[in-house]
C-alpha atoms as a PDB file:
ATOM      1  CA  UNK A   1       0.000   0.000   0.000  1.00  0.00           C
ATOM      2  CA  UNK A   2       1.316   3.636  -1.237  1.00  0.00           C
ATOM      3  CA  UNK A   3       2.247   6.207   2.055  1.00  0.00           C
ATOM      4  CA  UNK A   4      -1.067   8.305   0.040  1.00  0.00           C
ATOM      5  CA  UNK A   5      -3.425   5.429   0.443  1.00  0.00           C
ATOM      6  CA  UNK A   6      -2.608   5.121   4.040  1.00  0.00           C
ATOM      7  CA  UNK A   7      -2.748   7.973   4.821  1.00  0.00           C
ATOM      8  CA  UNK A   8      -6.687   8.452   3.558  1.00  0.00           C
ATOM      9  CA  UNK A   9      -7.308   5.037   4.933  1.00  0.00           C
ATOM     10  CA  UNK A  10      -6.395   6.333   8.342  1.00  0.00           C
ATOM     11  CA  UNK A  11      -8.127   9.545   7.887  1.00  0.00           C
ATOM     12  CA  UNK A  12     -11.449   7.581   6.767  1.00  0.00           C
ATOM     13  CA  UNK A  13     -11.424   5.707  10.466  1.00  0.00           C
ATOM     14  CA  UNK A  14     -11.034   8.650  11.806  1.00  0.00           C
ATOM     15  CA  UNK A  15     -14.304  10.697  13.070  1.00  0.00           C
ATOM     16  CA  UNK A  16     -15.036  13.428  10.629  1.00  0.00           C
ATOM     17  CA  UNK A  17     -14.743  16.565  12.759  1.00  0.00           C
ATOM     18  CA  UNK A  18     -11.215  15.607  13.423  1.00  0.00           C
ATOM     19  CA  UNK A  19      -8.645  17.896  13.112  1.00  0.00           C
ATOM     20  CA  UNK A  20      -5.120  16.814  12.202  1.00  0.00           C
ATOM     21  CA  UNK A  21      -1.739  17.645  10.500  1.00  0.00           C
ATOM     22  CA  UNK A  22       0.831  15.712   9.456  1.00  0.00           C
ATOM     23  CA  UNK A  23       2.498  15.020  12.648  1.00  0.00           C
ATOM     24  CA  UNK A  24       0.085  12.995  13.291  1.00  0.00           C
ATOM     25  CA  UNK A  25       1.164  10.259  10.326  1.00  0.00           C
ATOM     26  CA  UNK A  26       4.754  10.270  11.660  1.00  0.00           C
ATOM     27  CA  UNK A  27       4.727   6.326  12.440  1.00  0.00           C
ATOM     28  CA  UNK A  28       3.707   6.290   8.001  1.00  0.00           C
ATOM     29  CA  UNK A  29       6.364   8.746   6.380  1.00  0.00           C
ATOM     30  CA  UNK A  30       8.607  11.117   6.466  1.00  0.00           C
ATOM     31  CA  UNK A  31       6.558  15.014   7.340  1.00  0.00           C
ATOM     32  CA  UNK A  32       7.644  15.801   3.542  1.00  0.00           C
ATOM     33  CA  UNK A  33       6.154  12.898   2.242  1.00  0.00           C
ATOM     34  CA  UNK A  34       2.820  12.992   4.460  1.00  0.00           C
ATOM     35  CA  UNK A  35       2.924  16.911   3.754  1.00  0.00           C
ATOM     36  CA  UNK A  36       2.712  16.131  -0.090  1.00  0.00           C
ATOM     37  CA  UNK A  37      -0.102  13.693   0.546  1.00  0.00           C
ATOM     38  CA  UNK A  38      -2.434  15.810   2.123  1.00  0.00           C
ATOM     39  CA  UNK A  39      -1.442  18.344  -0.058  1.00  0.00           C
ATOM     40  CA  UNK A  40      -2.777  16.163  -3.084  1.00  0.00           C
ATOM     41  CA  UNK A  41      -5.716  15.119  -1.069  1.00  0.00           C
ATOM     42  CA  UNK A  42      -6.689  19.104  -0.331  1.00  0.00           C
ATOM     43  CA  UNK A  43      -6.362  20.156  -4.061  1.00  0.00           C
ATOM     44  CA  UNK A  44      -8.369  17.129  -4.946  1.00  0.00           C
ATOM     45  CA  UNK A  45     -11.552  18.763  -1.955  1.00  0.00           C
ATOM     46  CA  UNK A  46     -11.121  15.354  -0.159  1.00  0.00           C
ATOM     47  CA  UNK A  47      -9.698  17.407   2.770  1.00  0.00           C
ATOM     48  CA  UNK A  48      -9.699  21.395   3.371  1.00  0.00           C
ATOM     49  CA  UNK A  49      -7.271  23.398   5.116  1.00  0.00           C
ATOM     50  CA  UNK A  50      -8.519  24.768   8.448  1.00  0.00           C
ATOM     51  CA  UNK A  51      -5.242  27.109   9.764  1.00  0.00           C
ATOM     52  CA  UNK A  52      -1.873  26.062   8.117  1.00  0.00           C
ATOM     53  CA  UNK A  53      -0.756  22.880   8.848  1.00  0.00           C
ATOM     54  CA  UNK A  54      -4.041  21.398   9.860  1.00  0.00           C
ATOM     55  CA  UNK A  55      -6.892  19.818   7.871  1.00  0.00           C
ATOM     56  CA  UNK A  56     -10.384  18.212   8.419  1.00  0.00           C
ATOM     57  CA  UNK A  57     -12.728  16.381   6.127  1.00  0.00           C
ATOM     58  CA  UNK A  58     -15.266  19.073   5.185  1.00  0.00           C
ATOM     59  CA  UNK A  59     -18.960  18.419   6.575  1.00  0.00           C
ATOM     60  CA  UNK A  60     -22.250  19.740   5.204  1.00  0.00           C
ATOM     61  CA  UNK A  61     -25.449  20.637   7.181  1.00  0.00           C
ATOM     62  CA  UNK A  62     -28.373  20.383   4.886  1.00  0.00           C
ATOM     63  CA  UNK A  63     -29.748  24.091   6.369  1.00  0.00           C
ATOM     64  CA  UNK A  64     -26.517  25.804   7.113  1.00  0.00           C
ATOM     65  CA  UNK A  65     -24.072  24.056   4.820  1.00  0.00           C
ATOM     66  CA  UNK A  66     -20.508  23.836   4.988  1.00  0.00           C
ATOM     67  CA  UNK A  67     -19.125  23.744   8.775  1.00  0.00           C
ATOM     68  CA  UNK A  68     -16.955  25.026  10.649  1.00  0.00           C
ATOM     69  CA  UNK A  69     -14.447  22.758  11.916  1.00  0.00           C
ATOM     70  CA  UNK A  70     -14.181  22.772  15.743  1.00  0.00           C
ATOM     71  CA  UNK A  71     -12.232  25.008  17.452  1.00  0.00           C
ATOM     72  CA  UNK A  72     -11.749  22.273  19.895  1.00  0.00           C
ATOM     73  CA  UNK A  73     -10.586  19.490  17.277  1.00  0.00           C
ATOM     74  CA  UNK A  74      -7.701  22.312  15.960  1.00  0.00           C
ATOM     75  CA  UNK A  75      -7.208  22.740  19.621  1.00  0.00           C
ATOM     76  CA  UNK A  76      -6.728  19.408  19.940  1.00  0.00           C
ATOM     77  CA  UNK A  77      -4.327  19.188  16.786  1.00  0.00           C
ATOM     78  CA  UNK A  78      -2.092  21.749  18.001  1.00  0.00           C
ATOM     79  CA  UNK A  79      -1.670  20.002  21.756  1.00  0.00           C
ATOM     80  CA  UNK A  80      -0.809  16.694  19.907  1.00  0.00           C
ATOM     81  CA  UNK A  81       2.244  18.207  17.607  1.00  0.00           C
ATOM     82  CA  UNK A  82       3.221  20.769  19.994  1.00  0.00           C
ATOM     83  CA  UNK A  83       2.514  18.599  23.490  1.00  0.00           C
ATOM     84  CA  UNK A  84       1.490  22.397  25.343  1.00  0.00           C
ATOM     85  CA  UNK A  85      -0.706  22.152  27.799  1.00  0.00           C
ATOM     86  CA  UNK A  86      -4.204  23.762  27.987  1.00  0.00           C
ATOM     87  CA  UNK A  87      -7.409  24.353  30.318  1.00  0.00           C
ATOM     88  CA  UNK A  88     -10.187  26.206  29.704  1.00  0.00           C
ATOM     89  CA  UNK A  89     -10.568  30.013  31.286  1.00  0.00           C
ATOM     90  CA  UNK A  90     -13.139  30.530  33.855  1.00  0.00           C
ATOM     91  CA  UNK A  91     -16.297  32.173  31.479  1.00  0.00           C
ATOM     92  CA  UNK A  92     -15.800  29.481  29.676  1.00  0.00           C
ATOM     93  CA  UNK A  93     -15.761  26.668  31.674  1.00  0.00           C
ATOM     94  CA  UNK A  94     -18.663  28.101  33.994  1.00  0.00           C
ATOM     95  CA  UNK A  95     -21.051  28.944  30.269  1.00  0.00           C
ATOM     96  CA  UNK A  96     -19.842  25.366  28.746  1.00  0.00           C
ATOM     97  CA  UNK A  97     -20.662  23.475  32.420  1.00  0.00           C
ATOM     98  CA  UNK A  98     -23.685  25.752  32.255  1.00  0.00           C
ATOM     99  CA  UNK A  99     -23.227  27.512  35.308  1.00  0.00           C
ATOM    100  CA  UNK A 100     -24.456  30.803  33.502  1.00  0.00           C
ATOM    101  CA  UNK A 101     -26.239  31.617  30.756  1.00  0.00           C
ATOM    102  CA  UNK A 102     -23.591  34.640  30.060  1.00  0.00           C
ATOM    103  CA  UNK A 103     -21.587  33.694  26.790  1.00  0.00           C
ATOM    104  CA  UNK A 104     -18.154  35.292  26.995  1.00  0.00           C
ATOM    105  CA  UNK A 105     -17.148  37.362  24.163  1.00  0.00           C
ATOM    106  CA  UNK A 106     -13.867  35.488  23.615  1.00  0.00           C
ATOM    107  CA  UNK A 107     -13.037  32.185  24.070  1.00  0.00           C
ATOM    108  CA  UNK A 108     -10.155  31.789  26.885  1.00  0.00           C
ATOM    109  CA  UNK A 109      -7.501  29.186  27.612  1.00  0.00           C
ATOM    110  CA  UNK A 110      -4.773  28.831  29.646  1.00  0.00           C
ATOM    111  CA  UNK A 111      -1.421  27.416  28.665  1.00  0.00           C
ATOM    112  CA  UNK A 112       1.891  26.342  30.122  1.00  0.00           C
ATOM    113  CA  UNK A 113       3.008  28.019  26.275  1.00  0.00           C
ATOM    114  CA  UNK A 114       3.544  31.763  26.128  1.00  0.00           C
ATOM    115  CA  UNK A 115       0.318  33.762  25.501  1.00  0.00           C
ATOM    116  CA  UNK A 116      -0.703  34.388  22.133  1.00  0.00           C
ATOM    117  CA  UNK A 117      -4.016  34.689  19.844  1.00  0.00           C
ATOM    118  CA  UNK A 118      -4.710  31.789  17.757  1.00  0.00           C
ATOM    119  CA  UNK A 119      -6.092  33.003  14.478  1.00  0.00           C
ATOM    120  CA  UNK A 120      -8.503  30.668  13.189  1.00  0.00           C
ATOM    121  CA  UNK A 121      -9.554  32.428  10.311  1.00  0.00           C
ATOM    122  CA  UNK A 122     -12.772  34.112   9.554  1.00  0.00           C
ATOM    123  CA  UNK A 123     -13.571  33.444  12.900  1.00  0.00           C
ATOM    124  CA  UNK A 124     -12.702  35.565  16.664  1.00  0.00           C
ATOM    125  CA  UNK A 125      -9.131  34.425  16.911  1.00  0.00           C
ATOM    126  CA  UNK A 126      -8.730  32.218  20.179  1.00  0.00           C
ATOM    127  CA  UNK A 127      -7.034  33.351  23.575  1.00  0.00           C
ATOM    128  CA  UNK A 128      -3.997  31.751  25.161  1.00  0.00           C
ATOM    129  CA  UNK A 129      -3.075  32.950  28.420  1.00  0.00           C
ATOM    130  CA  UNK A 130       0.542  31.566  29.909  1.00  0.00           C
ATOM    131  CA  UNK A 131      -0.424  30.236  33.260  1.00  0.00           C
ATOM    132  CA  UNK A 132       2.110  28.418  35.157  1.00  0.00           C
ATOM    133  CA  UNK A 133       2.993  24.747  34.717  1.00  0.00           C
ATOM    134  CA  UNK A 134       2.282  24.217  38.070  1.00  0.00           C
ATOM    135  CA  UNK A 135      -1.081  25.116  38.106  1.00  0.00           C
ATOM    136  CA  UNK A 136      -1.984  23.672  35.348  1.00  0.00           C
ATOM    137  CA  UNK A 137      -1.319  20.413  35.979  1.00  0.00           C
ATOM    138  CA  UNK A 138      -1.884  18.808  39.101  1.00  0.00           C
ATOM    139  CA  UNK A 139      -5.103  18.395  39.162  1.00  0.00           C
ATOM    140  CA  UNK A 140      -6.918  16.198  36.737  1.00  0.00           C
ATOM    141  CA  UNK A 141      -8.427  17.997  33.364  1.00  0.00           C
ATOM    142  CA  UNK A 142     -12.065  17.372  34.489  1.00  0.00           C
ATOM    143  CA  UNK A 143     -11.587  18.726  37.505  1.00  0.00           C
ATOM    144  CA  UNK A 144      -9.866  21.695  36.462  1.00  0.00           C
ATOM    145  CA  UNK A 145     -12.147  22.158  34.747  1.00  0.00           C
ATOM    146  CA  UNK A 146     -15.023  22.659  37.453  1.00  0.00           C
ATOM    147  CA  UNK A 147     -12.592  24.552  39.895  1.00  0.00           C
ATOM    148  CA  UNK A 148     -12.527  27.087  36.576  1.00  0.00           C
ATOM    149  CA  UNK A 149     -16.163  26.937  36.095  1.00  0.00           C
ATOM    150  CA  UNK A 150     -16.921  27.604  40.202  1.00  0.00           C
ATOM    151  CA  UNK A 151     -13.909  30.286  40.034  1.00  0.00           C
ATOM    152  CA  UNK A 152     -16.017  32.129  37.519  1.00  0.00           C
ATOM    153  CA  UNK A 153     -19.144  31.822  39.280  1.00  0.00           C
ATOM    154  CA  UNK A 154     -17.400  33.064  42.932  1.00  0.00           C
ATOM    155  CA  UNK A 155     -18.340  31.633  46.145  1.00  0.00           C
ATOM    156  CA  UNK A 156     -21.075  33.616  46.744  1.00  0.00           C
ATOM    157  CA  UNK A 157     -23.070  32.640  43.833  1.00  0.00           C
ATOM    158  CA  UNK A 158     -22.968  29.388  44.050  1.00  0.00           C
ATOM    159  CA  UNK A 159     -26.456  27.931  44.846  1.00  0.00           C
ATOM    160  CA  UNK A 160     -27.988  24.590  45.866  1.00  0.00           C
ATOM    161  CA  UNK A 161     -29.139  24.494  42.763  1.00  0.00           C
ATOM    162  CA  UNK A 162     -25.868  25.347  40.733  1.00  0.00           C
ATOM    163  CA  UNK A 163     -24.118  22.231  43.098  1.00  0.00           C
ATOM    164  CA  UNK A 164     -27.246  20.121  42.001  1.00  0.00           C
ATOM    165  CA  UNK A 165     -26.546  20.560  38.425  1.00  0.00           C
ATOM    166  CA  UNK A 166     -23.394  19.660  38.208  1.00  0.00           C
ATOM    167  CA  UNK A 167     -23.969  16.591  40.393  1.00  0.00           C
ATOM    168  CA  UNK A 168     -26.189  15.470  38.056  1.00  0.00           C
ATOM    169  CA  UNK A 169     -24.191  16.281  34.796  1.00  0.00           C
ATOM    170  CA  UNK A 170     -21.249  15.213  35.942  1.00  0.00           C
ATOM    171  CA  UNK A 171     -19.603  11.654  34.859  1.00  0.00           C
ATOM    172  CA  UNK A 172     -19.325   9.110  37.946  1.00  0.00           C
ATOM    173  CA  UNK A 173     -15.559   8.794  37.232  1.00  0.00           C
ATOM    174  CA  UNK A 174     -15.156  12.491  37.086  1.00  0.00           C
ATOM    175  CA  UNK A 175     -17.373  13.147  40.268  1.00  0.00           C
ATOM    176  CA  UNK A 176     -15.041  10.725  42.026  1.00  0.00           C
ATOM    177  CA  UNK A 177     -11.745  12.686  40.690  1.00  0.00           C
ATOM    178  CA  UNK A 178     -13.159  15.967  42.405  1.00  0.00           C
ATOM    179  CA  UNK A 179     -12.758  14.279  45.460  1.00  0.00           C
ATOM    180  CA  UNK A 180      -9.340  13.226  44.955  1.00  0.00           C
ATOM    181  CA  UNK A 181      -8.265  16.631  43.472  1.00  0.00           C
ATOM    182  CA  UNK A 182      -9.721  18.709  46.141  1.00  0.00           C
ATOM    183  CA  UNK A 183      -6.368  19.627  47.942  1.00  0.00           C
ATOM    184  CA  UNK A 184      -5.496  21.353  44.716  1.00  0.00           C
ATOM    185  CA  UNK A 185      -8.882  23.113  44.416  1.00  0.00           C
ATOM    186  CA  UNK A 186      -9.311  26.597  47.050  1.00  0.00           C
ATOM    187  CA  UNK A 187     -10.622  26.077  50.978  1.00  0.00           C
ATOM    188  CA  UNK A 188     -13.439  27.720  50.063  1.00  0.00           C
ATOM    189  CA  UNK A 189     -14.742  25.501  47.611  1.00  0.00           C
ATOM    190  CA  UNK A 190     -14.268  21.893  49.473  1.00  0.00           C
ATOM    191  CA  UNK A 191     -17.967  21.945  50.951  1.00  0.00           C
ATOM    192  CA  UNK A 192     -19.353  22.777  47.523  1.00  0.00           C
ATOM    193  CA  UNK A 193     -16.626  19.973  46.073  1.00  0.00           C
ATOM    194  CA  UNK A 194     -17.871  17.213  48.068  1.00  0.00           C
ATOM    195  CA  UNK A 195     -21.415  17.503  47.682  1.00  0.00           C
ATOM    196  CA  UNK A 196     -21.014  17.287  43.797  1.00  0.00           C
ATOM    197  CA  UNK A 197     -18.719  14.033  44.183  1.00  0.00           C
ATOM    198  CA  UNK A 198     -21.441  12.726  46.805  1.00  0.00           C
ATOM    199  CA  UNK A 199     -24.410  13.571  44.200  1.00  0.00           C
ATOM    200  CA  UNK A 200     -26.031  15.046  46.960  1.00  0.00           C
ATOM    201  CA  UNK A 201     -28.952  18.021  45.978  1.00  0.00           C
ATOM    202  CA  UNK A 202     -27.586  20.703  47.714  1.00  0.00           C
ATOM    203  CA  UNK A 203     -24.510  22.244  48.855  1.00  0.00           C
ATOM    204  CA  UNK A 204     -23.579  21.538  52.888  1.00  0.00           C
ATOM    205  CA  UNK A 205     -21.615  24.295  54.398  1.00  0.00           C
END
């Protein structure tokens, strides 16, 4: 089999929103030799270009049409070729755990990389903030995730409710990690922590 035709056999298995370059077919081919592939593949349409250096499979919506890939599958991309580390800012984690109804005007991460804007195109360019490698990763991903997401919210606004919700929306498996990733997560937030991981329907103080 030709390093072209694996490389489309591979990217058929994958899912179709995925977002990849070429450092992904390292175990195939040289990164000249994969970089001419998709090249042929993109002027043939069977791929597009999302940002340089990273493709998708283009998907249609039979109302809106052609779609934009996922800012989280380039996202994604980029952490697999460049290994950087990421977690999602505090709006953002509290609108996408849907702890508000507020959506932020930008979207946010935080990165062990410098800070920079991601340009994604004809799209709001995306946010890195350097954060320190310390903080980002002690504590599991999920669970940094809710410590952003109650961050955001601040301890005063977190209701009964609020706690409820994400007990209930939360994975088992990621309820559980709260619990063992609450000395990384502030004082304050322990009671609020534990009821979440217990599934319980309201916060105990």
């Amino acid at each position: 089999m030709t390093l072209a035709k694996k490389v489309a056999d591979r990217i058929r298995r994958w899912p179709k929103e995925r977002v990849f370059s070429r450092f992904d077919f390292l175990d195939l081919g040289s990164t000249a030799a994969v970089g001419m592939a998709l090249k042929r593949m993109e002027d043939a349409g069977k791929i597009r270009r999302v940002r340089r250096g990273y493709y998708d499979r283009p998907r249609t919506h039979p109302l809106l049409g052609t779609l934009k890939a996922d800012h989280k599958e380039i996202l994604a991309a980029i952490v697999r070729r460049t290994g950087m580390r990421l977690q999602t800012a505090g709006s953002n984690a509290a609108n996408e755990l849907r702890l508000t109804e507020q959506v932020p005007a930008r979207i946010v991460y935080e990165t062990d990389a410098p800070s920079r804007k991601l340009d994604l195109g004809d799209r709001n360019p995306i946010q890195l903030k350097h954060r320190p490698l310390r903080e980002i990763a002690r504590a599991s991903e999920s669970s940094r995730f809710v410590f952003a997401g109650l961050r955001a919210i601040g301890r005063t606004h977190i209701t009964p409710e609020r706690v409820a919700h994400l007990a209930k929306e939360l994975k088992p498996e990621h309820r559980r990690l709260l619990l063992r990733d609450l000395r990384y997560a502030p004082a304050w937030m322990h009671p609020h922590l534990r009821a979440i991981a217990a599934g319980e329907p309201k916060s105990r103080t």
